[in-house]
PDB file of N, CA and C in Angstrom:
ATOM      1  N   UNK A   1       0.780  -1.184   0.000  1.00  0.00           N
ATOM      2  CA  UNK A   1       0.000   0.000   0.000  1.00  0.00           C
ATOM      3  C   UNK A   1       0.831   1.261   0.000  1.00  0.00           C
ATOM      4  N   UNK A   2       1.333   1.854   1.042  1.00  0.00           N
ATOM      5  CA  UNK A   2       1.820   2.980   1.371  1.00  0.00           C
ATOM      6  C   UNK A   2       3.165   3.146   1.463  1.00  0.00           C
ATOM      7  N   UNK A   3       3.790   1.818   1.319  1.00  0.00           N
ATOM      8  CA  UNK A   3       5.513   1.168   1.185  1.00  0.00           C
ATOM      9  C   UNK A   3       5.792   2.426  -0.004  1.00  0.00           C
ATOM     10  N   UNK A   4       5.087   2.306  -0.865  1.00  0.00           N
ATOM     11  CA  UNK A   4       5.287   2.456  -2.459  1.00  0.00           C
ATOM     12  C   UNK A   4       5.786   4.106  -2.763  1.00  0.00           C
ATOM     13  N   UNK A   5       4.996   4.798  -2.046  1.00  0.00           N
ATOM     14  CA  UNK A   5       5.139   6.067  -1.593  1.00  0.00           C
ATOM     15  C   UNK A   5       6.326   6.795  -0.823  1.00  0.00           C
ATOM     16  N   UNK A   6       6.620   8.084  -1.273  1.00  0.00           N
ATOM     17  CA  UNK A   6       8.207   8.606  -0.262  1.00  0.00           C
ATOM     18  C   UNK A   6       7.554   8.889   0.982  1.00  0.00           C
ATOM     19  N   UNK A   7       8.544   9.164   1.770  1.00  0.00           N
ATOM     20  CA  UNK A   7       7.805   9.679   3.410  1.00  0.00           C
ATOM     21  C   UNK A   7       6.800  11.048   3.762  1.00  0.00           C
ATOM     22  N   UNK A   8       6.910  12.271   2.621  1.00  0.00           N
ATOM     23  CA  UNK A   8       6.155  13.238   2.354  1.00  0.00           C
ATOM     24  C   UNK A   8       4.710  12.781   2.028  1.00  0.00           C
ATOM     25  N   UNK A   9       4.956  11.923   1.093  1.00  0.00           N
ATOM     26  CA  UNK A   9       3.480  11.536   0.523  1.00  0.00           C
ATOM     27  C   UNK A   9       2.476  10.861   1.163  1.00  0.00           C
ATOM     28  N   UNK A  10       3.409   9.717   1.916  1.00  0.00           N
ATOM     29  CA  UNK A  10       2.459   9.135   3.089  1.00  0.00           C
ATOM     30  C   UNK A  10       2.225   9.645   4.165  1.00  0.00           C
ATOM     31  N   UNK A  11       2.984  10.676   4.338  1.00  0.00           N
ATOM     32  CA  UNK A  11       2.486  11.745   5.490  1.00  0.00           C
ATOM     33  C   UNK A  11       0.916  12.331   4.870  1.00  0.00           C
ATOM     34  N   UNK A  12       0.950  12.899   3.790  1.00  0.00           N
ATOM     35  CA  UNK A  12       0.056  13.507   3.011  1.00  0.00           C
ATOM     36  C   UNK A  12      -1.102  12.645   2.950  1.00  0.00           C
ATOM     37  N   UNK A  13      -1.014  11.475   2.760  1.00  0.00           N
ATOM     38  CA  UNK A  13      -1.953  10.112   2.392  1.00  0.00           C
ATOM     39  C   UNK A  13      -3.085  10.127   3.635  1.00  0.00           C
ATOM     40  N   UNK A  14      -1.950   9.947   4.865  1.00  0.00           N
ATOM     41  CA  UNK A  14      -2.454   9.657   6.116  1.00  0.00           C
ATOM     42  C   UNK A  14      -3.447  10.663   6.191  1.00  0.00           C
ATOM     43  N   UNK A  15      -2.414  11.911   6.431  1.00  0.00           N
ATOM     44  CA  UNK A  15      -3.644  13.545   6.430  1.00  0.00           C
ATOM     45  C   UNK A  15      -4.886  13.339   6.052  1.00  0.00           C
ATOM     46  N   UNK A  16      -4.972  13.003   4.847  1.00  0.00           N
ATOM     47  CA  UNK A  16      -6.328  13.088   3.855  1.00  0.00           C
ATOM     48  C   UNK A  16      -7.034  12.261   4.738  1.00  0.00           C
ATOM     49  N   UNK A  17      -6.891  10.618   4.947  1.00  0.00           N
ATOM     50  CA  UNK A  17      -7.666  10.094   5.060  1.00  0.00           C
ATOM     51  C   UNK A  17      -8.095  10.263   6.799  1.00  0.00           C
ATOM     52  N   UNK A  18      -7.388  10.569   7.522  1.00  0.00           N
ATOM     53  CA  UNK A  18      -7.722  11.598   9.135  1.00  0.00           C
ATOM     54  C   UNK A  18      -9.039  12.232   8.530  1.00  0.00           C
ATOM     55  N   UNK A  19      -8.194  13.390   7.381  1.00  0.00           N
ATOM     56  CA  UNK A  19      -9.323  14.109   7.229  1.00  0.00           C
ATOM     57  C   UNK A  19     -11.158  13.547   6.852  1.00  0.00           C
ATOM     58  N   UNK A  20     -10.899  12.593   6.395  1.00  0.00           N
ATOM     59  CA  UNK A  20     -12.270  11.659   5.303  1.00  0.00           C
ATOM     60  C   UNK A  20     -12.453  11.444   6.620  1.00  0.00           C
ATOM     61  N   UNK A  21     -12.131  10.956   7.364  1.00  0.00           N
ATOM     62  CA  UNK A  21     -12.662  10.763   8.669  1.00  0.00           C
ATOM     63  C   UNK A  21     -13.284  11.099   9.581  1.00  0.00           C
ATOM     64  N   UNK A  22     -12.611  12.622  10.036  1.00  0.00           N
ATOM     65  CA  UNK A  22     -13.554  13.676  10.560  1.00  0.00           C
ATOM     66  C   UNK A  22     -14.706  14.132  10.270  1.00  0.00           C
ATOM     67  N   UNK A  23     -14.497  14.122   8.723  1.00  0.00           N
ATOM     68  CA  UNK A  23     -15.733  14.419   7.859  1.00  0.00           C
ATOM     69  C   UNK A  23     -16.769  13.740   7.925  1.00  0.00           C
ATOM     70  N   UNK A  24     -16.657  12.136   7.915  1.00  0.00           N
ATOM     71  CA  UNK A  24     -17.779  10.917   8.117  1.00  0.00           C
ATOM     72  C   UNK A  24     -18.431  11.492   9.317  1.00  0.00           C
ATOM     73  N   UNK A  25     -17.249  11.769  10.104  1.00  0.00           N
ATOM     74  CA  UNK A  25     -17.907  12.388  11.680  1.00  0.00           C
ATOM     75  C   UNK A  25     -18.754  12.632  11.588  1.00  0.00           C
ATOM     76  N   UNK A  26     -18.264  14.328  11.236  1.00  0.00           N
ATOM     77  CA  UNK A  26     -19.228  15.579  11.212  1.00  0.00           C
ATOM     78  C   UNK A  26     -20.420  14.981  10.116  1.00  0.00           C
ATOM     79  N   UNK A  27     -20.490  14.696   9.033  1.00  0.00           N
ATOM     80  CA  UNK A  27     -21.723  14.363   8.360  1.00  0.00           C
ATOM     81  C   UNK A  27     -22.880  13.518   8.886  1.00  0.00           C
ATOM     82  N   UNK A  28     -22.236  12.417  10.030  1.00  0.00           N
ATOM     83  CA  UNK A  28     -22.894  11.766  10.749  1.00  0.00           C
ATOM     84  C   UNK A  28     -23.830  12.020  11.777  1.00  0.00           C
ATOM     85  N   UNK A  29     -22.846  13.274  12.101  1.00  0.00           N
ATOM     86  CA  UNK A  29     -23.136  14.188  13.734  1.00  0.00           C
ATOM     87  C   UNK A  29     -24.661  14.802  13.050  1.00  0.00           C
ATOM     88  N   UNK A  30     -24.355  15.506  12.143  1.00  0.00           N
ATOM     89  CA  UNK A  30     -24.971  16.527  11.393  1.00  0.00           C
ATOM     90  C   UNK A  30     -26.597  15.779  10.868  1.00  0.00           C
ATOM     91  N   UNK A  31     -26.370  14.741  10.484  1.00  0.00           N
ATOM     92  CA  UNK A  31     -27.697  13.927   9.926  1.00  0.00           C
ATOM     93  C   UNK A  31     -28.297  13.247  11.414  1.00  0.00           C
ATOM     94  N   UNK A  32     -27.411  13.174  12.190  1.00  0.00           N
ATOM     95  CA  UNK A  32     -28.270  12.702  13.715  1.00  0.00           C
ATOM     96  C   UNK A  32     -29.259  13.904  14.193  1.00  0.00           C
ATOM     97  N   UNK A  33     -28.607  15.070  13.919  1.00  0.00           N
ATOM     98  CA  UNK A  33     -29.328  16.306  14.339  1.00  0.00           C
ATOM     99  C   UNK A  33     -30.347  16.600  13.695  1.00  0.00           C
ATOM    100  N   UNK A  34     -30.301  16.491  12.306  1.00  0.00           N
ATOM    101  CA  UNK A  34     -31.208  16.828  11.514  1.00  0.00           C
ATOM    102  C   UNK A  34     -32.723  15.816  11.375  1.00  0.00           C
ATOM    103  N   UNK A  35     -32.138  14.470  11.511  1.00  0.00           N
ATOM    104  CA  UNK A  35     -33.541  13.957  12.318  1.00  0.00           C
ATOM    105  C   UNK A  35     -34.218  13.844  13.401  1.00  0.00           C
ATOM    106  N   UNK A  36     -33.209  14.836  14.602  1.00  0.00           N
ATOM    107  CA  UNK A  36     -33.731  15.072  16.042  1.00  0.00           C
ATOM    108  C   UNK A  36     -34.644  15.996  15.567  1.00  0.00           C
ATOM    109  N   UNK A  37     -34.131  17.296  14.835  1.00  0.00           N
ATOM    110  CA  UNK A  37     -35.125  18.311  14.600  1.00  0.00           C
ATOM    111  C   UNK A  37     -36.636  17.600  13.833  1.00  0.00           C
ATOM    112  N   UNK A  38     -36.279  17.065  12.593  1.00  0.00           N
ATOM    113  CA  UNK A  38     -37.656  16.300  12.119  1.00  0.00           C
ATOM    114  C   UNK A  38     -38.027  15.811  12.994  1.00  0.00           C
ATOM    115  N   UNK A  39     -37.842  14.863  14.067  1.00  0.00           N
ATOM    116  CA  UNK A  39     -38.750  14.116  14.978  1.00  0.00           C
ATOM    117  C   UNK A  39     -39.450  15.073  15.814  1.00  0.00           C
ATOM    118  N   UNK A  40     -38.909  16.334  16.381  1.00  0.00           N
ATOM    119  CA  UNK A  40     -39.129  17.517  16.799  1.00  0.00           C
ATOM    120  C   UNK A  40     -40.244  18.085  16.122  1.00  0.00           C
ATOM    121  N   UNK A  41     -40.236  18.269  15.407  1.00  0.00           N
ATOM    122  CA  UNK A  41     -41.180  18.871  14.150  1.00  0.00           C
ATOM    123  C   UNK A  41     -42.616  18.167  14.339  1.00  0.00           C
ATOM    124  N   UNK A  42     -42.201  16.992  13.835  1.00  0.00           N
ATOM    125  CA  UNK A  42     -43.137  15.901  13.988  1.00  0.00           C
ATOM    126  C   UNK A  42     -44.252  16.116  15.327  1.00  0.00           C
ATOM    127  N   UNK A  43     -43.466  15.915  17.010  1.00  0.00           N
ATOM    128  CA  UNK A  43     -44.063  15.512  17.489  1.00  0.00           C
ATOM    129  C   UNK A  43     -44.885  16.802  18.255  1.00  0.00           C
ATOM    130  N   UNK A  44     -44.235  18.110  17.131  1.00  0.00           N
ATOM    131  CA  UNK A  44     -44.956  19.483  17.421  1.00  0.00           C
ATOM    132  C   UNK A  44     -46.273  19.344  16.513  1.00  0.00           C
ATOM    133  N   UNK A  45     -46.365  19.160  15.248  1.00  0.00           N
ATOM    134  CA  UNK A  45     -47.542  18.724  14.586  1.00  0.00           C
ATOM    135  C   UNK A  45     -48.195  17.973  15.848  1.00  0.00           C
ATOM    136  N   UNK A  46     -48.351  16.774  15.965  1.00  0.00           N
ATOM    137  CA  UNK A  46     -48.834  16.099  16.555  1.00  0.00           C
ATOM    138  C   UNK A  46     -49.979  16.914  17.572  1.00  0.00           C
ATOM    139  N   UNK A  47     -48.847  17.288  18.497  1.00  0.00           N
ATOM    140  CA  UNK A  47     -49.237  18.309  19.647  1.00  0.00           C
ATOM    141  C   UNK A  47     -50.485  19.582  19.245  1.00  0.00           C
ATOM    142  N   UNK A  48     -50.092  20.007  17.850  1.00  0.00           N
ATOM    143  CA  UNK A  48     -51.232  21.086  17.471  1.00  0.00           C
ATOM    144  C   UNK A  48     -52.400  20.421  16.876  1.00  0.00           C
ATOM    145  N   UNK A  49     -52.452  19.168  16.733  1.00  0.00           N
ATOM    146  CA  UNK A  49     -53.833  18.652  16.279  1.00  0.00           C
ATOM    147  C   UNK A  49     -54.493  18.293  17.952  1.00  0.00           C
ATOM    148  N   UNK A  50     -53.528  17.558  18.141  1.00  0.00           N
ATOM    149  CA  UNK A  50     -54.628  17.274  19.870  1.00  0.00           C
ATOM    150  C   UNK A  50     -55.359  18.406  20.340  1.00  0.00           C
ATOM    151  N   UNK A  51     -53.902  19.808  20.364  1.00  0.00           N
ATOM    152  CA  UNK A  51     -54.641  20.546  20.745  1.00  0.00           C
ATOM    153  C   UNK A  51     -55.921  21.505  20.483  1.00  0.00           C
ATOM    154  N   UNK A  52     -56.057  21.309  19.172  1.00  0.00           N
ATOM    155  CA  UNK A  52     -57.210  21.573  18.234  1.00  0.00           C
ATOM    156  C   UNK A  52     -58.556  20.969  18.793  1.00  0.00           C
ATOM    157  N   UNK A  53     -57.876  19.653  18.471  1.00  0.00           N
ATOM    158  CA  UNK A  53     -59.088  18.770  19.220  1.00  0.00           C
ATOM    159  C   UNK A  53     -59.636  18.737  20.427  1.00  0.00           C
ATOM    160  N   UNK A  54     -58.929  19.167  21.071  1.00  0.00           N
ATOM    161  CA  UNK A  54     -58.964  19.611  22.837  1.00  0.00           C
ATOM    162  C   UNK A  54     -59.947  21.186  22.583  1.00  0.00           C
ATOM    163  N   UNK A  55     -59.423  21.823  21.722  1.00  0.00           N
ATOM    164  CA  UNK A  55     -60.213  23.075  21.918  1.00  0.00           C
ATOM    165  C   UNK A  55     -62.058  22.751  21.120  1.00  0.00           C
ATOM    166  N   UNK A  56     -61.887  21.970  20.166  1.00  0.00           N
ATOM    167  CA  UNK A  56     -63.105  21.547  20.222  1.00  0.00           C
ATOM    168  C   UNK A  56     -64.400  20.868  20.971  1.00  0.00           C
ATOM    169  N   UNK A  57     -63.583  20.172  21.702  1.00  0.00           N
ATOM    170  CA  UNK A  57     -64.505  19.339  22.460  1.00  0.00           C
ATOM    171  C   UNK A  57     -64.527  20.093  23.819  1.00  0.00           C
ATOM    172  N   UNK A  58     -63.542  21.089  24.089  1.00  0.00           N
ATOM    173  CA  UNK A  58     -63.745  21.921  24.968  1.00  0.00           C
ATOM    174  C   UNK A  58     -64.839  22.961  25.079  1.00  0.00           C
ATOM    175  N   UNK A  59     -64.887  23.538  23.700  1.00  0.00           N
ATOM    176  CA  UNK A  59     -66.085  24.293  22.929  1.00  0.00           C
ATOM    177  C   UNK A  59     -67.309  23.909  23.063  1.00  0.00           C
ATOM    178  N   UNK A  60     -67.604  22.398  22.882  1.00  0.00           N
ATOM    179  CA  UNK A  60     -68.772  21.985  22.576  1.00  0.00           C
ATOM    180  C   UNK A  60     -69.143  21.388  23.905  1.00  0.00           C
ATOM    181  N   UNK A  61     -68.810  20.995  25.120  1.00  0.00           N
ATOM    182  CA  UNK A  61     -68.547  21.077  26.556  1.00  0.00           C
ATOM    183  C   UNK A  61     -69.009  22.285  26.733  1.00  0.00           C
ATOM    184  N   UNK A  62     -68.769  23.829  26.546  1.00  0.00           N
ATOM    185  CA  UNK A  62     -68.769  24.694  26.951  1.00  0.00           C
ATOM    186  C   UNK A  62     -70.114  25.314  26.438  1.00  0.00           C
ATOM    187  N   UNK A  63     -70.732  24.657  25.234  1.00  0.00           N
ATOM    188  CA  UNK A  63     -72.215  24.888  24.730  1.00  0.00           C
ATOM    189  C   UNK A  63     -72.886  24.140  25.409  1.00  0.00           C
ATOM    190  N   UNK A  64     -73.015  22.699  25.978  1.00  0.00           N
ATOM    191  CA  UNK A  64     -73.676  21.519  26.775  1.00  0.00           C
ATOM    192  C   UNK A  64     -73.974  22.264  28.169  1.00  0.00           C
ATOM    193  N   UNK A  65     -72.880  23.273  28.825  1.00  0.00           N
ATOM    194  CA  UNK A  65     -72.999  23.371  30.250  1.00  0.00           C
ATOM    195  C   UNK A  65     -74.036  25.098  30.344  1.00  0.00           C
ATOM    196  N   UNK A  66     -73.854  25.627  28.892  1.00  0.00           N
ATOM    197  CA  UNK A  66     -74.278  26.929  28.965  1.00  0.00           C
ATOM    198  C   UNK A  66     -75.828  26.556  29.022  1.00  0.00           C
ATOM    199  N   UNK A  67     -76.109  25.497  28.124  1.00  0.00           N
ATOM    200  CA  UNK A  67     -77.987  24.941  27.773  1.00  0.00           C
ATOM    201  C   UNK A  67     -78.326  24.175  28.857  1.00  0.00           C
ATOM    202  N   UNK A  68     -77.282  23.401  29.602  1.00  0.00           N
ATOM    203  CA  UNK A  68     -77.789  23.190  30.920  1.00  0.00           C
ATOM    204  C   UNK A  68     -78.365  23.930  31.910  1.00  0.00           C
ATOM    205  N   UNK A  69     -77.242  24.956  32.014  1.00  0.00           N
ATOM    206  CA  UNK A  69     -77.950  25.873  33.125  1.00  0.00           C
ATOM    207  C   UNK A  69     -79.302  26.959  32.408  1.00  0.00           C
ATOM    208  N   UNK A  70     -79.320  27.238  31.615  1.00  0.00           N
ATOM    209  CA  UNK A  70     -80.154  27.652  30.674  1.00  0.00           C
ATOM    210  C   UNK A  70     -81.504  26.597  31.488  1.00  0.00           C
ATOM    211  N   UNK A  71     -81.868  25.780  30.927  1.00  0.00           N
ATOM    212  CA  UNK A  71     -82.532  24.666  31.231  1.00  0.00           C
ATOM    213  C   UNK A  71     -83.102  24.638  33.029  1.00  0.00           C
ATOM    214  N   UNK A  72     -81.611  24.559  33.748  1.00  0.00           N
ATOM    215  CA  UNK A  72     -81.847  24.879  34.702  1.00  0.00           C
ATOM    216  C   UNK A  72     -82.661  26.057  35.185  1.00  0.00           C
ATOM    217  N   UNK A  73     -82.286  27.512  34.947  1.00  0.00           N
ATOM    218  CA  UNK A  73     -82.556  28.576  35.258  1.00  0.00           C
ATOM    219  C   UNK A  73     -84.808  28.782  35.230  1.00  0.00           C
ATOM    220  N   UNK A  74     -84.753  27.842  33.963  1.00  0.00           N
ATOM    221  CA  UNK A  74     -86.497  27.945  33.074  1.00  0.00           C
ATOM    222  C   UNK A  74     -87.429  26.672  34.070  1.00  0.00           C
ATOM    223  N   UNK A  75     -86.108  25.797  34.909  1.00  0.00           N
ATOM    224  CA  UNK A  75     -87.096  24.361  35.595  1.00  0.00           C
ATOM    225  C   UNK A  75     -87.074  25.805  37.051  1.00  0.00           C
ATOM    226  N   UNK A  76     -86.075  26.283  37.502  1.00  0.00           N
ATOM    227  CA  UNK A  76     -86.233  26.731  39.038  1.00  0.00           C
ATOM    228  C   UNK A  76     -87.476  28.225  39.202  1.00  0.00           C
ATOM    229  N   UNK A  77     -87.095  28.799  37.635  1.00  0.00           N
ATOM    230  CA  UNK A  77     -88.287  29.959  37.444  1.00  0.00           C
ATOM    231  C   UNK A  77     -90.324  29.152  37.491  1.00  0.00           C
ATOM    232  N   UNK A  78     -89.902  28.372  36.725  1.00  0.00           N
ATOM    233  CA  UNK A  78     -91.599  27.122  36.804  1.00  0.00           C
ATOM    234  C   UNK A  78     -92.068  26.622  38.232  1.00  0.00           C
ATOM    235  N   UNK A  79     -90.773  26.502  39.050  1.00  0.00           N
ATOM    236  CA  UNK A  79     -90.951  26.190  40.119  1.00  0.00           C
ATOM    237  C   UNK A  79     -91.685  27.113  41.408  1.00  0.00           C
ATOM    238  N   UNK A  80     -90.868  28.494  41.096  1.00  0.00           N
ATOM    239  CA  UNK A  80     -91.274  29.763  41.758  1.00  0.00           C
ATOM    240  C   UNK A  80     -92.419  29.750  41.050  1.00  0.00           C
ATOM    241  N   UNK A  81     -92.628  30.083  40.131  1.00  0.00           N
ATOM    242  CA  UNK A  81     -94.093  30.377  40.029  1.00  0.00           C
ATOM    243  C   UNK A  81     -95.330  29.267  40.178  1.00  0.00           C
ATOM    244  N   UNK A  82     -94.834  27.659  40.409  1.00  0.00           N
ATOM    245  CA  UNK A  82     -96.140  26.788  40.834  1.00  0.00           C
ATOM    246  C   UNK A  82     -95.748  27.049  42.441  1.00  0.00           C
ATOM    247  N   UNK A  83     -94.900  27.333  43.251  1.00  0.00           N
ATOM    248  CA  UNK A  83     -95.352  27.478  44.357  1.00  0.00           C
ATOM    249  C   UNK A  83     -96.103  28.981  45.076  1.00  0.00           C
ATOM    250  N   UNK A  84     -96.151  29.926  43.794  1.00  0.00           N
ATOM    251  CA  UNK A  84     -96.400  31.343  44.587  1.00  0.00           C
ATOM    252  C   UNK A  84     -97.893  30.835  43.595  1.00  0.00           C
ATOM    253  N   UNK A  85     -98.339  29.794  43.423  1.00  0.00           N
ATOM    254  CA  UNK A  85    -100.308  29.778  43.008  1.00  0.00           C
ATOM    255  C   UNK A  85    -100.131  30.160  41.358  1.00  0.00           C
ATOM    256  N   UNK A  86     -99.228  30.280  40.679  1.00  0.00           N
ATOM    257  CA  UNK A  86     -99.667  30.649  39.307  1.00  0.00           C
ATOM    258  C   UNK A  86     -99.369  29.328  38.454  1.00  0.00           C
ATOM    259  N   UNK A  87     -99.402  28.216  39.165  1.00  0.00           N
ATOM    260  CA  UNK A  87     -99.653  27.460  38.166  1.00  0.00           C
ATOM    261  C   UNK A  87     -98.257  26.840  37.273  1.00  0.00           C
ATOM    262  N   UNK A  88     -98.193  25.990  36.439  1.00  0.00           N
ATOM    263  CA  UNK A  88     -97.075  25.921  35.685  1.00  0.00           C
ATOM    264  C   UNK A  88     -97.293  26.665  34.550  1.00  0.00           C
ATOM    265  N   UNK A  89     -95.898  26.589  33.645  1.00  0.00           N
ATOM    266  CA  UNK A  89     -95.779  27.256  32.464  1.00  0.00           C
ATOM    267  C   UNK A  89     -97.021  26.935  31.892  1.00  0.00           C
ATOM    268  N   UNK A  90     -97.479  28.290  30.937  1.00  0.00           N
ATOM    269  CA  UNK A  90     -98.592  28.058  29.527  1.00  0.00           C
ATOM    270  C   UNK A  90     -98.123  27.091  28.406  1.00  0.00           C
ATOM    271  N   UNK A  91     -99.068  25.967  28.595  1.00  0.00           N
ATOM    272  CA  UNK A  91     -98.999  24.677  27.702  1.00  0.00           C
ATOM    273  C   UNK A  91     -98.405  25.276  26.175  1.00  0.00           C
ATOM    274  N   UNK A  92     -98.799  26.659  26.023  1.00  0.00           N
ATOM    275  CA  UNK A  92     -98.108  27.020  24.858  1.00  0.00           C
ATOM    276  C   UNK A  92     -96.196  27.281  25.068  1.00  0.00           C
ATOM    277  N   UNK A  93     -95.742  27.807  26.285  1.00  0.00           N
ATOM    278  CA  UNK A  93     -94.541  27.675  26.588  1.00  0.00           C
ATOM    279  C   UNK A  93     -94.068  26.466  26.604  1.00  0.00           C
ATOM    280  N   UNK A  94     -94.440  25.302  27.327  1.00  0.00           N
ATOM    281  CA  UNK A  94     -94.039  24.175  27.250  1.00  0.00           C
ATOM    282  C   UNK A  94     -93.582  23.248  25.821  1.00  0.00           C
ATOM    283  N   UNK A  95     -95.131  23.892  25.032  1.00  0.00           N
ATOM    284  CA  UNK A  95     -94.410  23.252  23.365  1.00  0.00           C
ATOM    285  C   UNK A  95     -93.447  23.505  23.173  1.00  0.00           C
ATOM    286  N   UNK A  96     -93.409  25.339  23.325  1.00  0.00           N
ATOM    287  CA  UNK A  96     -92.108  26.376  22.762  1.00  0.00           C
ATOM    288  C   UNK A  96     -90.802  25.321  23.286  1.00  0.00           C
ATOM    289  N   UNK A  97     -90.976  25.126  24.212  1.00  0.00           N
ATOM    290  CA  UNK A  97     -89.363  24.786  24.575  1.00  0.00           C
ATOM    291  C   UNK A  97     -89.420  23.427  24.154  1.00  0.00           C
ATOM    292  N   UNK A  98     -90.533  22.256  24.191  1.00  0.00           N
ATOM    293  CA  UNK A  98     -90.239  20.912  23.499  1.00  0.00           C
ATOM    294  C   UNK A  98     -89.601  21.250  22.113  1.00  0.00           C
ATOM    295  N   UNK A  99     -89.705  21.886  21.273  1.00  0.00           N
ATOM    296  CA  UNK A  99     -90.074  22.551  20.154  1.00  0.00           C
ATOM    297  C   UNK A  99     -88.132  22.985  19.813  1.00  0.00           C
ATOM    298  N   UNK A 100     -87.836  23.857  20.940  1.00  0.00           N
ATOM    299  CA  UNK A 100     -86.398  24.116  21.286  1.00  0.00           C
ATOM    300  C   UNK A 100     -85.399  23.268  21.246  1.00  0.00           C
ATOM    301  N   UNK A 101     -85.950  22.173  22.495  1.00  0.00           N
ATOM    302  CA  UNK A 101     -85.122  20.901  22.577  1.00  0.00           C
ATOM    303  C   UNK A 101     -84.804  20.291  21.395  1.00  0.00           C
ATOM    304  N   UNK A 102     -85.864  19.746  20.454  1.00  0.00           N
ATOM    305  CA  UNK A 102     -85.555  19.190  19.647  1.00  0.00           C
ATOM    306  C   UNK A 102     -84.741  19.437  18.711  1.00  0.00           C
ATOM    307  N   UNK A 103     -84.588  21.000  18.523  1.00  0.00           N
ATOM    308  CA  UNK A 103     -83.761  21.323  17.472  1.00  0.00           C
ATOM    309  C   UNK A 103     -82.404  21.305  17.985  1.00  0.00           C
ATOM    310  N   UNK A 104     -82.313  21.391  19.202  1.00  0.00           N
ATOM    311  CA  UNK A 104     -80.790  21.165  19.937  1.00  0.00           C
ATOM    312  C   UNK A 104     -80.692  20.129  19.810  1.00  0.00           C
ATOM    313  N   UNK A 105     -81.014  18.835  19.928  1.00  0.00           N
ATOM    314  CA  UNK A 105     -80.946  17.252  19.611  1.00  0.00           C
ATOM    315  C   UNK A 105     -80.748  17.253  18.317  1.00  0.00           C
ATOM    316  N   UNK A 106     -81.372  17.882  17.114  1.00  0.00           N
ATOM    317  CA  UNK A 106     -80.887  17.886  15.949  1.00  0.00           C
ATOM    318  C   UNK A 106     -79.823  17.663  15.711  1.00  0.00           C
ATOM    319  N   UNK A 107     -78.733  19.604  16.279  1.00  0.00           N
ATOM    320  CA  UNK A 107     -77.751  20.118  15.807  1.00  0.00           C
ATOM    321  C   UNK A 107     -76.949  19.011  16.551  1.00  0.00           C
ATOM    322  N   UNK A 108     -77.329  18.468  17.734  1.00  0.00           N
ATOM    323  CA  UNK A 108     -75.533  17.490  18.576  1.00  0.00           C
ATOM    324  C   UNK A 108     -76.077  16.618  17.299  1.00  0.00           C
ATOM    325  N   UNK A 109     -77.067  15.971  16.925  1.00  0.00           N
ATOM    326  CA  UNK A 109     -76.771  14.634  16.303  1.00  0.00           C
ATOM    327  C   UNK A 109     -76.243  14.851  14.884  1.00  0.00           C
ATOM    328  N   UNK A 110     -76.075  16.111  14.491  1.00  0.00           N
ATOM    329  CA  UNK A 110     -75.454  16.499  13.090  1.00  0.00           C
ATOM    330  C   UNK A 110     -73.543  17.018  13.430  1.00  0.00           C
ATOM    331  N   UNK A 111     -73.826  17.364  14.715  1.00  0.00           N
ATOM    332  CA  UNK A 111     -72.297  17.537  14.915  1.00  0.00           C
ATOM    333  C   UNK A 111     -71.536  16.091  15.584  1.00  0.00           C
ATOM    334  N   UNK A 112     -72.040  15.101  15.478  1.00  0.00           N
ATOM    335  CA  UNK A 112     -71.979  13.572  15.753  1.00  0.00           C
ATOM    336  C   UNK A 112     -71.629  13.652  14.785  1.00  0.00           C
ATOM    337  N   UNK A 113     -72.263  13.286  13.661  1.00  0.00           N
ATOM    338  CA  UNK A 113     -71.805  12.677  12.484  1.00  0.00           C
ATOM    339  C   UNK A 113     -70.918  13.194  11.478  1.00  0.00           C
ATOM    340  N   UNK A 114     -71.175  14.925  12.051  1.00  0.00           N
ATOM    341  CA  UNK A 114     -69.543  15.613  11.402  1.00  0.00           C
ATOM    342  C   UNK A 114     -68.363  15.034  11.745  1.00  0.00           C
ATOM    343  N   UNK A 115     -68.478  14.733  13.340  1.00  0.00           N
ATOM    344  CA  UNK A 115     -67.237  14.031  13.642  1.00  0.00           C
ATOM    345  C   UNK A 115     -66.751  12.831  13.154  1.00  0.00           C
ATOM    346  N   UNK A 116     -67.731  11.987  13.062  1.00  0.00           N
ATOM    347  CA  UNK A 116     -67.608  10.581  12.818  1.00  0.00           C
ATOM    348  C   UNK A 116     -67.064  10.743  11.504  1.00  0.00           C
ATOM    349  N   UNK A 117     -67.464  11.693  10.648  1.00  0.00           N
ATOM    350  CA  UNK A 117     -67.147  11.333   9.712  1.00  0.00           C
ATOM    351  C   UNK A 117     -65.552  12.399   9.004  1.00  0.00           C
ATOM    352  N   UNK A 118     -65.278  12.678   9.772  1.00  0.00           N
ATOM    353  CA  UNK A 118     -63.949  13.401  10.118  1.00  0.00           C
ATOM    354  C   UNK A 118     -62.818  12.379  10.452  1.00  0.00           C
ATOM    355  N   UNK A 119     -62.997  11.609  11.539  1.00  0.00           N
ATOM    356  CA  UNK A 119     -62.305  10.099  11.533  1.00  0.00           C
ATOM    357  C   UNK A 119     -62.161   9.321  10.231  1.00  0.00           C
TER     358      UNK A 119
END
């Protein structure tokens, strides 16, 4: 191999290939990093869909508890007024709000199947 060569040259020989060496290094070092960052990347995507999804179902949680108390507020007002003698709500109020409900049962069972079909 390197017999063949004067003592300058295989000094020179050696150099280079030190050098090819370092280099494998650094190119190695360099592509380890560069898929830390992609995996990085990655598991930041990730993170902004959950959290999407988190803000949705947080949202729609936050419509469920508003029509609850809603709901609530119209059973404790019916109440005050059958115990102060006036009777319950006008059978025409009562439709009104069957009437209400249902269309809220509508919209969750249409935002059901938005989801479902989002999966």
């Amino acid at each position: 191999g390197l017999s063949v060569l004067s003592g300058p040259q295989q000094y020179t020989v050696k150099a280079l290939m030190r050098n090819t060496a370092h280099l494998r290094e650094a190119e190695a070092e360099f592509a380890a990093l560069h898929s830390d960052r992609q995996q990085e990347r990655d598991r930041l995507a990730r993170l902004r869909v959950v959290a999407k999804h988190l803000a949705e179902r947080t949202g729609g949680l936050k419509q469920d508890l508003l029509r609850y108390a809603e709901k609530q507020s119209r059973l404790v007002a019916e109440m005050e007024v059958a115990e102060h003698g006036g009777g319950a709500l006008g059978e025409a109020e009562k439709e009104e709000e069957r009437k209400e409900e249902r269309k809220e049962e509508k919209k969750e069972e249409k935002k059901e199947v938005k989801k479902e079909e989002k999966k």
